[in-house]
C-alpha atoms as a PDB file:
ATOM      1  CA  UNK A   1      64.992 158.856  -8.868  1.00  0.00           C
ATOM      2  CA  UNK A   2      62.923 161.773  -9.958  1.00  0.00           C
ATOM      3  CA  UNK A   3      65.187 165.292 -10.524  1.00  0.00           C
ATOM      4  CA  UNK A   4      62.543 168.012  -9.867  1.00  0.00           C
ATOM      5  CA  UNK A   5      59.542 166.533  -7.704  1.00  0.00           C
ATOM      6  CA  UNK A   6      56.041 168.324  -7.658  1.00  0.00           C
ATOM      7  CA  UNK A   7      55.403 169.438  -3.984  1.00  0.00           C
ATOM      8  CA  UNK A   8      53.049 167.129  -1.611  1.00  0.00           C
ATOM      9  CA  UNK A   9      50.331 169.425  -1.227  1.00  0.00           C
ATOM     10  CA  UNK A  10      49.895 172.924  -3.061  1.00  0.00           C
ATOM     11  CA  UNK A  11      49.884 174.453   0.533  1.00  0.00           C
ATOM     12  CA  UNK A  12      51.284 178.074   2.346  1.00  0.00           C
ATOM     13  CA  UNK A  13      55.137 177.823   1.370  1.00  0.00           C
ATOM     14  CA  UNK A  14      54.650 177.076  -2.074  1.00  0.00           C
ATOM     15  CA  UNK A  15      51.917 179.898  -2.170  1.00  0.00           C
ATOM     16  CA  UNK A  16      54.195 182.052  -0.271  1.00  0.00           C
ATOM     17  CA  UNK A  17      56.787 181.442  -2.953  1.00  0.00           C
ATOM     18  CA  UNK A  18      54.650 182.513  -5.902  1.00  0.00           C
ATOM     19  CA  UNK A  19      53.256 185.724  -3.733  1.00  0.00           C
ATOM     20  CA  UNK A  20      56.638 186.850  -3.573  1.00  0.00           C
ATOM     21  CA  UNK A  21      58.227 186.022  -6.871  1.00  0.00           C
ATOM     22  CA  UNK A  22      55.192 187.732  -8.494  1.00  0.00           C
ATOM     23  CA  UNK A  23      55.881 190.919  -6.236  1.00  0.00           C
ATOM     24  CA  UNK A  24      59.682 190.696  -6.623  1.00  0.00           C
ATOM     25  CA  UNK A  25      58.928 190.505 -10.430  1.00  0.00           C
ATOM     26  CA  UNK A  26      56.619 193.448 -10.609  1.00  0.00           C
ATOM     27  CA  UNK A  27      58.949 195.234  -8.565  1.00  0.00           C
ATOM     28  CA  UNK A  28      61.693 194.770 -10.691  1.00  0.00           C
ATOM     29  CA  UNK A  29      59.479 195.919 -13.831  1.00  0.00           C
ATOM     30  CA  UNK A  30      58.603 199.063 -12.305  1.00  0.00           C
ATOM     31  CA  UNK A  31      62.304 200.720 -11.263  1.00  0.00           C
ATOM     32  CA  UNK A  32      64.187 202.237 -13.871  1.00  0.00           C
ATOM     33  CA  UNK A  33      66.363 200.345 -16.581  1.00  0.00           C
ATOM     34  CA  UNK A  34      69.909 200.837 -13.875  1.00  0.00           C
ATOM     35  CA  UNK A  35      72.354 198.570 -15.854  1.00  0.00           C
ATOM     36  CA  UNK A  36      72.759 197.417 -19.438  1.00  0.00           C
ATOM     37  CA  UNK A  37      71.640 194.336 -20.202  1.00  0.00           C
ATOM     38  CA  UNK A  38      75.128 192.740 -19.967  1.00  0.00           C
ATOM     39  CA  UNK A  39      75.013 193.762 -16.219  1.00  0.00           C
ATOM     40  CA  UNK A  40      72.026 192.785 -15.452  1.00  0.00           C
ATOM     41  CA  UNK A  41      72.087 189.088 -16.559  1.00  0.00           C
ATOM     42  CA  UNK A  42      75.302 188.459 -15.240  1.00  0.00           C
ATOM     43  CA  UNK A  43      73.792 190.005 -11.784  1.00  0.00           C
ATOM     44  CA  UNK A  44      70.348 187.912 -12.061  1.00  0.00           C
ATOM     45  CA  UNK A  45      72.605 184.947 -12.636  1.00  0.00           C
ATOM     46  CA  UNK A  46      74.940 185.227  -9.997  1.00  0.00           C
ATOM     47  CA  UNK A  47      72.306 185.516  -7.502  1.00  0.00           C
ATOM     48  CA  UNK A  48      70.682 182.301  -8.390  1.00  0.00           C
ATOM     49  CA  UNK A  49      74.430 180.624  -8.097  1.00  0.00           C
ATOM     50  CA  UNK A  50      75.320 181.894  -4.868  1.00  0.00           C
ATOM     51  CA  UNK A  51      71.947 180.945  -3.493  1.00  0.00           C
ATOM     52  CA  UNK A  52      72.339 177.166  -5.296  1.00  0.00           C
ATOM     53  CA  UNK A  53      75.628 177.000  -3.745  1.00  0.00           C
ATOM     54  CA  UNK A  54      74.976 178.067  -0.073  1.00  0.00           C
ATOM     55  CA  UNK A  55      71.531 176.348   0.127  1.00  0.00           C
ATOM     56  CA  UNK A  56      73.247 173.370  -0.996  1.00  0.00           C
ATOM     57  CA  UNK A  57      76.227 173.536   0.858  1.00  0.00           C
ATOM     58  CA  UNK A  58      73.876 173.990   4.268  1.00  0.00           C
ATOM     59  CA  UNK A  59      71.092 171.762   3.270  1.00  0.00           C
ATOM     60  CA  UNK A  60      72.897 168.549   2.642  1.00  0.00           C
ATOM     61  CA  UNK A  61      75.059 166.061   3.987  1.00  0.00           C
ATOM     62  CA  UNK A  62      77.402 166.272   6.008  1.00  0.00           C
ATOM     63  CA  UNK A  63      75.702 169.489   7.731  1.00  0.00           C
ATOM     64  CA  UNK A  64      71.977 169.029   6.776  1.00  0.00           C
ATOM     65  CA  UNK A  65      71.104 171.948   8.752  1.00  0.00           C
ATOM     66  CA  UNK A  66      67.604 172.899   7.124  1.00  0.00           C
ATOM     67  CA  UNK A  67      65.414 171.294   4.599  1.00  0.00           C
ATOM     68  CA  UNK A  68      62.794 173.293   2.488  1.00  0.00           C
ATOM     69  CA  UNK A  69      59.275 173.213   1.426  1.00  0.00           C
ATOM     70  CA  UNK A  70      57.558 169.314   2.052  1.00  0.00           C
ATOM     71  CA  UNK A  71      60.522 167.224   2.030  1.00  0.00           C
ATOM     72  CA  UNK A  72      64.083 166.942   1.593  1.00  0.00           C
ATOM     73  CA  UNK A  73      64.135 166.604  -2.578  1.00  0.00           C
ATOM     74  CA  UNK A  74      64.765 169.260  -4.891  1.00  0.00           C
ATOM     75  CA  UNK A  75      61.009 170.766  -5.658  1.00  0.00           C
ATOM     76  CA  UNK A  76      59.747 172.322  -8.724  1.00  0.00           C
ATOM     77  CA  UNK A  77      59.468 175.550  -6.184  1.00  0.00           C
ATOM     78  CA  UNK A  78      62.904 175.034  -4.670  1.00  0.00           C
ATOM     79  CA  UNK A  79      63.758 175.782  -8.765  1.00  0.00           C
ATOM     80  CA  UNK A  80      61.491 179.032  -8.406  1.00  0.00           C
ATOM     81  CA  UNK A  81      62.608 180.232  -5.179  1.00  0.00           C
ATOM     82  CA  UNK A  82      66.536 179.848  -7.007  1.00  0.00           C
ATOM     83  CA  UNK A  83      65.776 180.608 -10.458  1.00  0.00           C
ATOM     84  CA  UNK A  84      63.351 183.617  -9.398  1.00  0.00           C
ATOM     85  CA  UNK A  85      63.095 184.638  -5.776  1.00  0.00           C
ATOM     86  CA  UNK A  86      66.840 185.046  -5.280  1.00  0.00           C
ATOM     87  CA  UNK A  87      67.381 186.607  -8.789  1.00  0.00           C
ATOM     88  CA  UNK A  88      65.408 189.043  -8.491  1.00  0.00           C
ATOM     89  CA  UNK A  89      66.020 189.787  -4.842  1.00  0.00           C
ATOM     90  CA  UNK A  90      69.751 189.694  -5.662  1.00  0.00           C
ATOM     91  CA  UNK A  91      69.465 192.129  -8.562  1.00  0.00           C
ATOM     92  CA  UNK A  92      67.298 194.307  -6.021  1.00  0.00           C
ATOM     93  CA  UNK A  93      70.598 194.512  -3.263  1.00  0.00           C
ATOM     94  CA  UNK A  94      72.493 195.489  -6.909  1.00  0.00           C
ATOM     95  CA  UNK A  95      69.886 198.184  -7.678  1.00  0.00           C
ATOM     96  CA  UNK A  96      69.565 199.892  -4.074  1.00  0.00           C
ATOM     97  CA  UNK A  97      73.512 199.832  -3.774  1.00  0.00           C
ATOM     98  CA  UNK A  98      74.633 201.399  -7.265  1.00  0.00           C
ATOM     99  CA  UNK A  99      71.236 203.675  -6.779  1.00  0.00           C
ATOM    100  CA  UNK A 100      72.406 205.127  -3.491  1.00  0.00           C
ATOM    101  CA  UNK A 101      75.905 205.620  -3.395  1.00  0.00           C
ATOM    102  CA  UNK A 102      76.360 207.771  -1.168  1.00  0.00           C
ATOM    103  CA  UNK A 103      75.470 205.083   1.330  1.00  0.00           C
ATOM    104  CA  UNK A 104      78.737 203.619   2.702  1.00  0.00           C
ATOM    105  CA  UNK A 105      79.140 199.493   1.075  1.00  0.00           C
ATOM    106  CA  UNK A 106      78.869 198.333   4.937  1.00  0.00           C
ATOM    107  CA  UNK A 107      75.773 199.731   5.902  1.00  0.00           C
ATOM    108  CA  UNK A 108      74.137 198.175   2.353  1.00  0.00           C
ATOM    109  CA  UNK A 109      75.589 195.052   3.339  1.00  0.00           C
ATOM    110  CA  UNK A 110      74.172 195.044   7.166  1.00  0.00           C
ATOM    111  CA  UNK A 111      70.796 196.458   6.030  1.00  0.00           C
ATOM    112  CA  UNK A 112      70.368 193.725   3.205  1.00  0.00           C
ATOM    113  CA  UNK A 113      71.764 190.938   5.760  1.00  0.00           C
ATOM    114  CA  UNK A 114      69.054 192.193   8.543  1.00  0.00           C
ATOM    115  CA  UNK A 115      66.421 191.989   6.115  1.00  0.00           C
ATOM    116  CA  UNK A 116      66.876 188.750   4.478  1.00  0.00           C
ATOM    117  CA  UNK A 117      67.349 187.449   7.897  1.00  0.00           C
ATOM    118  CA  UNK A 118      63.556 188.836   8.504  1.00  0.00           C
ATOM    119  CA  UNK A 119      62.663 187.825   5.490  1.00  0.00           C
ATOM    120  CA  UNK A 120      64.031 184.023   6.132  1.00  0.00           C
ATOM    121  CA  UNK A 121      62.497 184.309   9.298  1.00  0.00           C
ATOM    122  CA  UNK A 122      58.627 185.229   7.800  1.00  0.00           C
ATOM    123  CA  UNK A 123      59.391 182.385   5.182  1.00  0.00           C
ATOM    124  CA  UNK A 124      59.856 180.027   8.318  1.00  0.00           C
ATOM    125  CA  UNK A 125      56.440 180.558   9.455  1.00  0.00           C
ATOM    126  CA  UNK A 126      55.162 180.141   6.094  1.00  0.00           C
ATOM    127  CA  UNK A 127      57.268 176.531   5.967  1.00  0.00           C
ATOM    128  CA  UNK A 128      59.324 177.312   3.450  1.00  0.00           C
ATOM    129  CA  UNK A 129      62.545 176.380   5.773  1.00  0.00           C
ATOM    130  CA  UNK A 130      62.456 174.007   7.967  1.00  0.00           C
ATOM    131  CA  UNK A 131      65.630 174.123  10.712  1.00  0.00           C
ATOM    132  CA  UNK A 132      67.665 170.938  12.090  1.00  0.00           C
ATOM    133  CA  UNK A 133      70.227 172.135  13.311  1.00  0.00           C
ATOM    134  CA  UNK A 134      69.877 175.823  12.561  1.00  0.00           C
ATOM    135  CA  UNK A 135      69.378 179.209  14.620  1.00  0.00           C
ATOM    136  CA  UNK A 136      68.009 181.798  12.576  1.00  0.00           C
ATOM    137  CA  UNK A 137      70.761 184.531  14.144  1.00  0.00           C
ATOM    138  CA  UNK A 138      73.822 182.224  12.188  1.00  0.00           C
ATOM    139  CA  UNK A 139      71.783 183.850   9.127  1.00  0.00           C
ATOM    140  CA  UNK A 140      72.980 187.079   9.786  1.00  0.00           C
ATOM    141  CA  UNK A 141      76.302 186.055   9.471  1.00  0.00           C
ATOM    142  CA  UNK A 142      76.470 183.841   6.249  1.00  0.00           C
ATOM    143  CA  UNK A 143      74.059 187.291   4.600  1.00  0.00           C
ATOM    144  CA  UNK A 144      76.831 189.087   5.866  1.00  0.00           C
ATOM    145  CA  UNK A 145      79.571 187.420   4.182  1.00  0.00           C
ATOM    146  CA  UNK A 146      77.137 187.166   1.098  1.00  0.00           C
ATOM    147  CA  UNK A 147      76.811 190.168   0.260  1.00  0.00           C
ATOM    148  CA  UNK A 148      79.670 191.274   1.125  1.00  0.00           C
ATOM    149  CA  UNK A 149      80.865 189.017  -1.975  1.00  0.00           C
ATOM    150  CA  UNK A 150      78.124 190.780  -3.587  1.00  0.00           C
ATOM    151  CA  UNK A 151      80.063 193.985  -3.659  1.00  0.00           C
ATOM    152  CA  UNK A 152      83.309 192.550  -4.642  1.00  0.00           C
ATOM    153  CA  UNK A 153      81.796 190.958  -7.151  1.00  0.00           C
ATOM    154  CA  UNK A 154      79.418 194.318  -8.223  1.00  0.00           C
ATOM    155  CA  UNK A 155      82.360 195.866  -8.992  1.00  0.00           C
ATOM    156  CA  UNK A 156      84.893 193.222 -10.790  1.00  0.00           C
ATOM    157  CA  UNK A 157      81.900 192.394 -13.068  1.00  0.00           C
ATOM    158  CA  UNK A 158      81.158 196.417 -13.533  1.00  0.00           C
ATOM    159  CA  UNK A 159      84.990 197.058 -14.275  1.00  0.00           C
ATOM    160  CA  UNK A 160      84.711 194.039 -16.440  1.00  0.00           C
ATOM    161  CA  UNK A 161      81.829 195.584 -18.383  1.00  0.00           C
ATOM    162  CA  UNK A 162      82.858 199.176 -18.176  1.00  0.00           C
ATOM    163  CA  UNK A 163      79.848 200.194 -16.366  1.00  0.00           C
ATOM    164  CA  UNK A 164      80.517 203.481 -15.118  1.00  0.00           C
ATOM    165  CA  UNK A 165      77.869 204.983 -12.712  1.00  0.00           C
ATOM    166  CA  UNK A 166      78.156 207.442  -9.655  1.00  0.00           C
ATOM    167  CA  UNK A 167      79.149 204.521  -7.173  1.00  0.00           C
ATOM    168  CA  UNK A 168      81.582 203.225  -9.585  1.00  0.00           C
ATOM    169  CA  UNK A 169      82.878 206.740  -9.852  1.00  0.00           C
ATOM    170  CA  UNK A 170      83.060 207.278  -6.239  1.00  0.00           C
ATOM    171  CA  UNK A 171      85.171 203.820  -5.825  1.00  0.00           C
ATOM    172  CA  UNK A 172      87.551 204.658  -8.757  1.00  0.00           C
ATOM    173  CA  UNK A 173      88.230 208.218  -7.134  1.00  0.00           C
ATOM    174  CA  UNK A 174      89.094 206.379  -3.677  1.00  0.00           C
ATOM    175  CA  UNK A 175      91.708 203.904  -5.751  1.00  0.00           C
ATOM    176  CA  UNK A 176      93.644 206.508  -7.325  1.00  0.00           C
END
């Protein structure tokens, strides 16, 4: 039983994939230094995690509600999209909600879960996801509850940290 399997056929998904890790990479390069390096790498990581664990959770049995890329077997770009794609989108959600603060935490959460649901949707026409079982609307809702977590967790790893910024300000001022 191979682990990581090379795709079929170097096709539109898996040049999809790079497209966007490239661009979510540059991206990333460009912005500001926003956290100390602590911060960041536990952010980057926990991105890839939470993707791992709801992808997986969704994608096999008993539900096996979507497959990705070619077939049903862990790809060498099922390992980018984790490792890279949702890092850096992840760490993204973490820069645009310490960076604008005075944006309430539920309108970050239901602009980032509208957009990754339009972004899972483009990445369906490129075949990156393929649905069984799956309407693209239940999206919202698990992106919802994602980052949601997101935020609980932006903050216990910030207070862990002592990573103090306006946001972090703002939300000690409202717990006193």
């Amino acid at each position: 039983m191979e682990v990581l399997t090379f795709p079929k056929s170097f096709d539109e998904n898996e040049i999809f994939v790079l497209f966007v890790a490239c661009g979510l990479i540059l991206l990333s390069l460009i912005l500001p230094k926003r956290f100390p390096i602590q911060l960041f790498i536990l952010l980057f990581l926990i991105n890839s995690v939470i993707g791992r664990t709801v992808d997986t959770t969704l994608a096999t049995h008993p539900l096996d509600i979507y497959s990705s890329f070619d077939d049903n077997t862990h790809e060498v770009f099922d390992e980018i999209t984790y490792s890279i794609v949702y890092s850096f989108y992840g760490y993204l959600f973490y820069y645009a909600y310490d960076k604008y603060y005075k944006l309430h935490s539920w309108f970050h959460v239901v602009i980032w879960a509208v957009s990754s649901t339009i972004f899972e949707w483009i990445s369906i026409h490129f075949g990156v996801f393929h649905y069984h079982h799956w309407h693209i609307l239940y999206s919202v809702v698990v992106y919802l509850l994602v980052y949601t977590f997101h935020i609980f967790f932006f903050k216990w790893a910030s207070k862990q940290l002592h990573y103090t910024s306006e946001r972090i300000q703002q939300v000690e001022k409202g717990n006193k």
